[in-house]
PDB file of N, CA and C in Angstrom:
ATOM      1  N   UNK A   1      43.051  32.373   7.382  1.00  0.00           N
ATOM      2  CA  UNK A   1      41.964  31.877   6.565  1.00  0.00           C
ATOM      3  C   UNK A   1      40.649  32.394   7.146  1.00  0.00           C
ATOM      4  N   UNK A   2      39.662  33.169   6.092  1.00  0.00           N
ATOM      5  CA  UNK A   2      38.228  33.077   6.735  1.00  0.00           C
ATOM      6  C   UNK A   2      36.995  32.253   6.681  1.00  0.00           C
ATOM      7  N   UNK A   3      36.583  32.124   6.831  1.00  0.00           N
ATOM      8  CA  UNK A   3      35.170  31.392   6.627  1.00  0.00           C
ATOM      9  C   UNK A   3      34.367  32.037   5.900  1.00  0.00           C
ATOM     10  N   UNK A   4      33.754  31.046   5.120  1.00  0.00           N
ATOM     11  CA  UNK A   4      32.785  32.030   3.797  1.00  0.00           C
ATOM     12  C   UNK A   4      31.988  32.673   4.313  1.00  0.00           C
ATOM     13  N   UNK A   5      31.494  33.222   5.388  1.00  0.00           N
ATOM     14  CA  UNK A   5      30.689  33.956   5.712  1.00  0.00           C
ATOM     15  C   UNK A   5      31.130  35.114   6.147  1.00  0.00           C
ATOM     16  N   UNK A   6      32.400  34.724   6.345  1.00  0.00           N
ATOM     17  CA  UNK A   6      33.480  36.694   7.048  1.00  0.00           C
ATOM     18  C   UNK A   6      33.661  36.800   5.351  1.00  0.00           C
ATOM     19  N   UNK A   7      33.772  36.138   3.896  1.00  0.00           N
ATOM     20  CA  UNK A   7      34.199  36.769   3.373  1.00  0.00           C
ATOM     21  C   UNK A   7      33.119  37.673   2.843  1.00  0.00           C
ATOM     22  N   UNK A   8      31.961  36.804   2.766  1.00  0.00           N
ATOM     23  CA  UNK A   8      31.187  37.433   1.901  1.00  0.00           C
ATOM     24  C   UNK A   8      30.910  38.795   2.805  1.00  0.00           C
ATOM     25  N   UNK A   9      30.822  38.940   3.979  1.00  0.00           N
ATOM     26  CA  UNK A   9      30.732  40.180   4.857  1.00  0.00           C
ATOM     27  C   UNK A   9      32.009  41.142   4.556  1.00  0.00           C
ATOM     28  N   UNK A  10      32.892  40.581   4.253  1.00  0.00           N
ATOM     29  CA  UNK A  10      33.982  41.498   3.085  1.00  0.00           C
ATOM     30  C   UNK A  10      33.705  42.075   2.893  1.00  0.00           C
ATOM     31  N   UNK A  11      33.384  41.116   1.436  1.00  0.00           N
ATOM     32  CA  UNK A  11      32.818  41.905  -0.142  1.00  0.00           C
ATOM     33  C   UNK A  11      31.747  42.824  -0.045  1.00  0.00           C
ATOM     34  N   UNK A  12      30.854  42.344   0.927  1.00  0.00           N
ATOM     35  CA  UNK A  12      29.154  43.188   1.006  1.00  0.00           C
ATOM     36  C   UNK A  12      29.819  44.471   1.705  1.00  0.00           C
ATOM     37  N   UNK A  13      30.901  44.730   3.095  1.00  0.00           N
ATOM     38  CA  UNK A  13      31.364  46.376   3.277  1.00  0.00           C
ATOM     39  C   UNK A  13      31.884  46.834   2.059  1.00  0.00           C
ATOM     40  N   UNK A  14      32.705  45.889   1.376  1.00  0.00           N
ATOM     41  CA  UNK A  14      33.763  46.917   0.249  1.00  0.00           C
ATOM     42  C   UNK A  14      32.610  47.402  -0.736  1.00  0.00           C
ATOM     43  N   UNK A  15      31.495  46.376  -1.381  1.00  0.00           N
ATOM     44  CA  UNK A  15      30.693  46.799  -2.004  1.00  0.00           C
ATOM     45  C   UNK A  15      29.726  48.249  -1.453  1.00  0.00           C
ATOM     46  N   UNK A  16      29.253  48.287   0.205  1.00  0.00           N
ATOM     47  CA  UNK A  16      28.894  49.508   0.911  1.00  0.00           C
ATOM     48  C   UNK A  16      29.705  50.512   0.153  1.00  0.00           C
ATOM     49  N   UNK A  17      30.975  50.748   0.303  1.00  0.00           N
ATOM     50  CA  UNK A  17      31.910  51.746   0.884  1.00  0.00           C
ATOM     51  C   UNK A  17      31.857  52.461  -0.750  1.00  0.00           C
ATOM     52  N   UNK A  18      31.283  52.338  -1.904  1.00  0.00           N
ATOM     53  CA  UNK A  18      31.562  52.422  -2.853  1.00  0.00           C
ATOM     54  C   UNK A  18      30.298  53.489  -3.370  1.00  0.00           C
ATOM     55  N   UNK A  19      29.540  53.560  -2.502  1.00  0.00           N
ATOM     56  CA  UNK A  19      27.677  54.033  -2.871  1.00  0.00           C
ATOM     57  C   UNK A  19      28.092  55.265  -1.606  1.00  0.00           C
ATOM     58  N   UNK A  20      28.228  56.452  -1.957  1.00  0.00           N
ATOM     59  CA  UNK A  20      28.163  57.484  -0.953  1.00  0.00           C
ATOM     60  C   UNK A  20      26.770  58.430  -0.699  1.00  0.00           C
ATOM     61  N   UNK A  21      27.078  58.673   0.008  1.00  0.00           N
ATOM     62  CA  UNK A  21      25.435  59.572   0.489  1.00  0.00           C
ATOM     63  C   UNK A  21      25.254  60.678  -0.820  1.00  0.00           C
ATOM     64  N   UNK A  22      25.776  61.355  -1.713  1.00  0.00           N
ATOM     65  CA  UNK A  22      25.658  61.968  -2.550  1.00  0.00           C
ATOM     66  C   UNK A  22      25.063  61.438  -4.178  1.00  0.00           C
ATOM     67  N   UNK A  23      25.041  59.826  -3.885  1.00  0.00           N
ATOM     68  CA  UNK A  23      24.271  59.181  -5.363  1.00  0.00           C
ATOM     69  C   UNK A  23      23.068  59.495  -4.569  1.00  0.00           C
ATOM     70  N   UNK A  24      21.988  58.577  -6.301  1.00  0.00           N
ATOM     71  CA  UNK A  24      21.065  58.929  -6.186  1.00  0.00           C
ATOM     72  C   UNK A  24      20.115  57.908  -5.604  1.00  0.00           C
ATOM     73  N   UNK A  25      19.087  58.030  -4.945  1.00  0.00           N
ATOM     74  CA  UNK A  25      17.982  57.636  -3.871  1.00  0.00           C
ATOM     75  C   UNK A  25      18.114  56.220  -4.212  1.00  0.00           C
ATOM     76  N   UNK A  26      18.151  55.555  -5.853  1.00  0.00           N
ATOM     77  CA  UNK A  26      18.424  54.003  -5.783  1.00  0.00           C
ATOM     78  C   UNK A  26      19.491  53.255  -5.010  1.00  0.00           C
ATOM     79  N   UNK A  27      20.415  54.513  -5.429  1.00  0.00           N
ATOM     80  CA  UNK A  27      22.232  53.770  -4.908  1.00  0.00           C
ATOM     81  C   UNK A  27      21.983  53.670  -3.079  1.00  0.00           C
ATOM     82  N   UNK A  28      21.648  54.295  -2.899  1.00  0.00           N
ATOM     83  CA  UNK A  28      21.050  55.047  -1.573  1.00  0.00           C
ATOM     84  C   UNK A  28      20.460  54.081  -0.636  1.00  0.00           C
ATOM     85  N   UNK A  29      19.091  53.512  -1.767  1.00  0.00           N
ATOM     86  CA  UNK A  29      18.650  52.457  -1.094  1.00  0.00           C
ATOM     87  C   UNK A  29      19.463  51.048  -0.888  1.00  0.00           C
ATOM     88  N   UNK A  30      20.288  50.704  -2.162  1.00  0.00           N
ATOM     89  CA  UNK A  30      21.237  49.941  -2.606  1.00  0.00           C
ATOM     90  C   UNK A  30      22.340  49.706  -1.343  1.00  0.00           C
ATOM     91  N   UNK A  31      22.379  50.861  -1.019  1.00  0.00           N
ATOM     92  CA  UNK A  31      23.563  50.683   0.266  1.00  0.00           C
ATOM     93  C   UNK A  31      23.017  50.401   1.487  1.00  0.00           C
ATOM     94  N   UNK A  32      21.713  50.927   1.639  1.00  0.00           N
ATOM     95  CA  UNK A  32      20.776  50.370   3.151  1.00  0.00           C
ATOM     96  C   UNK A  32      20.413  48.723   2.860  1.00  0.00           C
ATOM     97  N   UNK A  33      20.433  48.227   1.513  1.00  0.00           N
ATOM     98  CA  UNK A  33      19.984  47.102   1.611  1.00  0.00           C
ATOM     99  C   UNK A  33      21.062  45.859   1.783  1.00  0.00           C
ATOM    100  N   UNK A  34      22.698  46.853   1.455  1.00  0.00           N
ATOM    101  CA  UNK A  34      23.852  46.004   1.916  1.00  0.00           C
ATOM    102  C   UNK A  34      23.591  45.997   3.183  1.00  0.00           C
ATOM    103  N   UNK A  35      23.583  46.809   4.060  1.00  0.00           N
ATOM    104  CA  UNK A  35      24.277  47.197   5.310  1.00  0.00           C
ATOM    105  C   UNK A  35      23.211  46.056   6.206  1.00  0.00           C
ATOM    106  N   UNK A  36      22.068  45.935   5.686  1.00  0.00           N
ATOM    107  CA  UNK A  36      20.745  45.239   6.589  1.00  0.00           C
ATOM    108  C   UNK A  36      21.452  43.834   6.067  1.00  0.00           C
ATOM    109  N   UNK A  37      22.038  43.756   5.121  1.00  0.00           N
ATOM    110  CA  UNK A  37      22.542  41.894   4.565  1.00  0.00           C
ATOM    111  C   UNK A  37      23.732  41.685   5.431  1.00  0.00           C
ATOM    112  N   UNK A  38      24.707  42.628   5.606  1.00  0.00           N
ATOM    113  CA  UNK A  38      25.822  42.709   6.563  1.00  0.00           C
ATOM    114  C   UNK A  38      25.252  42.337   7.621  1.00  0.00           C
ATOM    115  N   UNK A  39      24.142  43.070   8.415  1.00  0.00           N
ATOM    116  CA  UNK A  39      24.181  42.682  10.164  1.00  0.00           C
ATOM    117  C   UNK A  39      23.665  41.515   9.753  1.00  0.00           C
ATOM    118  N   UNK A  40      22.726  40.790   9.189  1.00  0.00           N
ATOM    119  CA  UNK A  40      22.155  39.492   9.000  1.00  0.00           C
ATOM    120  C   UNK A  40      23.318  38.534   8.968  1.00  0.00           C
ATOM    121  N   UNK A  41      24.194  38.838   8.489  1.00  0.00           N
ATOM    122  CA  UNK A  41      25.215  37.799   7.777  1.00  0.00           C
ATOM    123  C   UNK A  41      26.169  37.755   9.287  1.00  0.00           C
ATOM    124  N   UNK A  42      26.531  39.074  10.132  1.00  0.00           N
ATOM    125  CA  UNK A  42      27.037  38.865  10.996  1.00  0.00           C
ATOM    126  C   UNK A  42      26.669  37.739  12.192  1.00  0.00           C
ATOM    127  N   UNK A  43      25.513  38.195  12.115  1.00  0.00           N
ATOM    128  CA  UNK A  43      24.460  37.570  13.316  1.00  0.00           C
ATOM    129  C   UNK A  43      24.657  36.197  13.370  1.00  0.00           C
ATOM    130  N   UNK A  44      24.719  36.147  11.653  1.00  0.00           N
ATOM    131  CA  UNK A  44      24.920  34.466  11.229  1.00  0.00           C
ATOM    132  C   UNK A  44      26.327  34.037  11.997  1.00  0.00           C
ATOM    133  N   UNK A  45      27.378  34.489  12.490  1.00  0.00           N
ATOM    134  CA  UNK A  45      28.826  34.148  12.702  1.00  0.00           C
ATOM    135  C   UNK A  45      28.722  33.115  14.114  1.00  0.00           C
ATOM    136  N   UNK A  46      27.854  33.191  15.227  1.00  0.00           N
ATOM    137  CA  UNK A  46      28.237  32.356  16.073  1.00  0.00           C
ATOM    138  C   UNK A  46      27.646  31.136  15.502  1.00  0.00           C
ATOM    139  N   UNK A  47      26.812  31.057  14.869  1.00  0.00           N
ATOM    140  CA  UNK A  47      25.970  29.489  14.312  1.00  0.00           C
ATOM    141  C   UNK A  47      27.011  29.093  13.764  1.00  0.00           C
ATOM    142  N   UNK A  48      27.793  29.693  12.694  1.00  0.00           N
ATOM    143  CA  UNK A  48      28.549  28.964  11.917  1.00  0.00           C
ATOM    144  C   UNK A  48      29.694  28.665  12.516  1.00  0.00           C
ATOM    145  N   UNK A  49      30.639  29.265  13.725  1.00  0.00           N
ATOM    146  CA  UNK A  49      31.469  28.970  14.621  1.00  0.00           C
ATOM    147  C   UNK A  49      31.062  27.685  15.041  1.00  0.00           C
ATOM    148  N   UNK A  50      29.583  27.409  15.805  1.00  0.00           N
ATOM    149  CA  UNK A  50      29.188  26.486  16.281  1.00  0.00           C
ATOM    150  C   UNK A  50      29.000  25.076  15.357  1.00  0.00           C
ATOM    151  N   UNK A  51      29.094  24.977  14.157  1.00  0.00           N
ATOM    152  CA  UNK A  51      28.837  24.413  13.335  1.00  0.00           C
ATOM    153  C   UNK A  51      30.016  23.536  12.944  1.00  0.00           C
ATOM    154  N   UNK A  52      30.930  24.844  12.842  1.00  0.00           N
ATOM    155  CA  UNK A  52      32.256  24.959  12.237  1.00  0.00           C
ATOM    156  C   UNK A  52      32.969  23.530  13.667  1.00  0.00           C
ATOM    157  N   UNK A  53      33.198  24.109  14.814  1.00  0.00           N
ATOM    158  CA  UNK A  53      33.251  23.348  15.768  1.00  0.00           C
ATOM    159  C   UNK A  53      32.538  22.093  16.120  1.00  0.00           C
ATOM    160  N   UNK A  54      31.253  21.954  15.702  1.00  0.00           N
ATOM    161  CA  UNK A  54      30.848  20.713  15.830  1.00  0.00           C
ATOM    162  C   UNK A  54      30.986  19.644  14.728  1.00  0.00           C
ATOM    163  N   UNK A  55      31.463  20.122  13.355  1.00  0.00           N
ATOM    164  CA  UNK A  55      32.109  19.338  12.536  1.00  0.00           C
ATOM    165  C   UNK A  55      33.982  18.957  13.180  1.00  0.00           C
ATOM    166  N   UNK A  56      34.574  19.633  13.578  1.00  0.00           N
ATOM    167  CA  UNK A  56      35.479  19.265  14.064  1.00  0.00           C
ATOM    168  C   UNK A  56      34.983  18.045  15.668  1.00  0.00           C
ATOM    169  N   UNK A  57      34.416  18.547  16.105  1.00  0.00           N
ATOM    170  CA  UNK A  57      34.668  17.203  17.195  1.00  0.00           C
ATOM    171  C   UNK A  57      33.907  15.985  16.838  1.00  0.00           C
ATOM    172  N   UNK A  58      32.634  16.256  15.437  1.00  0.00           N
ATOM    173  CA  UNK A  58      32.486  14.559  15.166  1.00  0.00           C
ATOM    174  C   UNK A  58      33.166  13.872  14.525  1.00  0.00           C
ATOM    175  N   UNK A  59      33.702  14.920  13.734  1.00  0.00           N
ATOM    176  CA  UNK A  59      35.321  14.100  12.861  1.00  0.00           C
ATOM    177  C   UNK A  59      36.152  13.696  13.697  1.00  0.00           C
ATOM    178  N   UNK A  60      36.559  14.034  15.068  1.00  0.00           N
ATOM    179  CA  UNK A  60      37.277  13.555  15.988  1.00  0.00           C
ATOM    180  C   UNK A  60      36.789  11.732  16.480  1.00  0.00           C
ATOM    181  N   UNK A  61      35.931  11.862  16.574  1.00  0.00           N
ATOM    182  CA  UNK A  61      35.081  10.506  16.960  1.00  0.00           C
ATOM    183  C   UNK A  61      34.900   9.817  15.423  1.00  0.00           C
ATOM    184  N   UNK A  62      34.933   8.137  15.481  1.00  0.00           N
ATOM    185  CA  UNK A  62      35.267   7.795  14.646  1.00  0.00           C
ATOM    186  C   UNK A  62      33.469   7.169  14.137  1.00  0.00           C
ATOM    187  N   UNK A  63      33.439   7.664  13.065  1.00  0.00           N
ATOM    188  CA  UNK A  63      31.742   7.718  12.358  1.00  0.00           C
ATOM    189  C   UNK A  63      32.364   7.453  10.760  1.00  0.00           C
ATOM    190  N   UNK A  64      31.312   6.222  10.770  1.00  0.00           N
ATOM    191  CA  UNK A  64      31.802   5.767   9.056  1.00  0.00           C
ATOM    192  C   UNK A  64      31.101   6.716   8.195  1.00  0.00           C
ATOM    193  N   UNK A  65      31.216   8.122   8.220  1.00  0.00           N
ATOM    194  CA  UNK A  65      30.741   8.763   7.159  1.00  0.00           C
ATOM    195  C   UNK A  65      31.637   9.548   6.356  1.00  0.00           C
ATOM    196  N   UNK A  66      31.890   9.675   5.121  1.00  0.00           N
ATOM    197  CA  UNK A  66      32.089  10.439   4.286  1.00  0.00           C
ATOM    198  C   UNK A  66      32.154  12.348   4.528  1.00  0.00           C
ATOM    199  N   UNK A  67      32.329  13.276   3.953  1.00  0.00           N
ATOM    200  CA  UNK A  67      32.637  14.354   4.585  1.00  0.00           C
ATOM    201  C   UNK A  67      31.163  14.941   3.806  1.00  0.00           C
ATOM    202  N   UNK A  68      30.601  14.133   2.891  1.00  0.00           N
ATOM    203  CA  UNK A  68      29.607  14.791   2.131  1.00  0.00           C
ATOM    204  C   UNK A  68      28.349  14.286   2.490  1.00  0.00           C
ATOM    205  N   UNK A  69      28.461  13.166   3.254  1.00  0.00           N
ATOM    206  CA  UNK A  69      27.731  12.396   4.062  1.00  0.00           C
ATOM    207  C   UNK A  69      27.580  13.215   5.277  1.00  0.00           C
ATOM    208  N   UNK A  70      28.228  13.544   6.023  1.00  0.00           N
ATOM    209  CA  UNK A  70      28.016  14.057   7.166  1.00  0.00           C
ATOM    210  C   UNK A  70      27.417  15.792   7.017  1.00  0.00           C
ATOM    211  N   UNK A  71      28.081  16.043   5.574  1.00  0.00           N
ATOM    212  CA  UNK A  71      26.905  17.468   5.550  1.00  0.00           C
ATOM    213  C   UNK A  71      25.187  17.268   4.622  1.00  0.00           C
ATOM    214  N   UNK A  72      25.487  16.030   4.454  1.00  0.00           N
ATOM    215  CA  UNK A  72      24.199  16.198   3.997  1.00  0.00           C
ATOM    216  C   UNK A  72      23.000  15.410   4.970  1.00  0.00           C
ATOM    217  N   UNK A  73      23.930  14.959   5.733  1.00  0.00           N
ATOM    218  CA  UNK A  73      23.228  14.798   7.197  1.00  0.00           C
ATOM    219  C   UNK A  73      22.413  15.626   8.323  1.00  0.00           C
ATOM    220  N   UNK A  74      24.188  16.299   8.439  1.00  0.00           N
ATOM    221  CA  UNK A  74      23.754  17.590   9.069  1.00  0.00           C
ATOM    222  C   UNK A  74      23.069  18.727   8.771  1.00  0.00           C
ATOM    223  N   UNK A  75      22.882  18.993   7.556  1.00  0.00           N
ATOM    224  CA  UNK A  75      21.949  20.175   6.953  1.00  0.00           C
ATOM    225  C   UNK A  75      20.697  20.108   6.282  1.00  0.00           C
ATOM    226  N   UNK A  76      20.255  18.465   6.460  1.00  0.00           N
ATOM    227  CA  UNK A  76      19.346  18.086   5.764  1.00  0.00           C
ATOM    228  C   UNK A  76      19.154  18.545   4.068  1.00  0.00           C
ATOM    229  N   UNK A  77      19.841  18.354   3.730  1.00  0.00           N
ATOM    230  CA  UNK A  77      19.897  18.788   2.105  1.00  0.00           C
ATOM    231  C   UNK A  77      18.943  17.709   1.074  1.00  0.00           C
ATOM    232  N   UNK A  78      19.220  16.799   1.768  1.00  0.00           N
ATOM    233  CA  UNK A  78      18.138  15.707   0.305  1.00  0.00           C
ATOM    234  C   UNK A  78      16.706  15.502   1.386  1.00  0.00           C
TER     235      UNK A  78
END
């Protein structure tokens, strides 16, 4: 299983691999602007490990929250 963030780093190489140096200057740019979303998205991988892991050990400990509760806790969403 991956984590939505290895997949979308997938899709964004397979989408790269498809734009070759021989299109034209848009496609061109199109593929420099994957490749700069790729390292961003990578960079993103230890936060979300860390994340990923710290939802597992507060679920370990017993907290009367909900699973939608605890992300809208943790991510400040409202």
């Amino acid at each position: 299983m991956k984590t939505a963030m290895q997949e979308l780093i997938e899709q964004l190489k397979k989408e790269a691999q498809f734009i070759s140096d021989n299109d034209h200057i848009e496609d061109r740019m199109w593929r420099n602007g994957l490749r700069e979303a790729i390292e961003r998205a990578e960079s993103m991988l230890d936060k979300e490990k860390e994340i990923i892991e710290t939802a597992f050990l507060e679920g370990r400990i017993l907290r009367p929250l909900t699973s939608e509760q605890w992300y809208n806790e943790t991510f400040n969403t409202k």
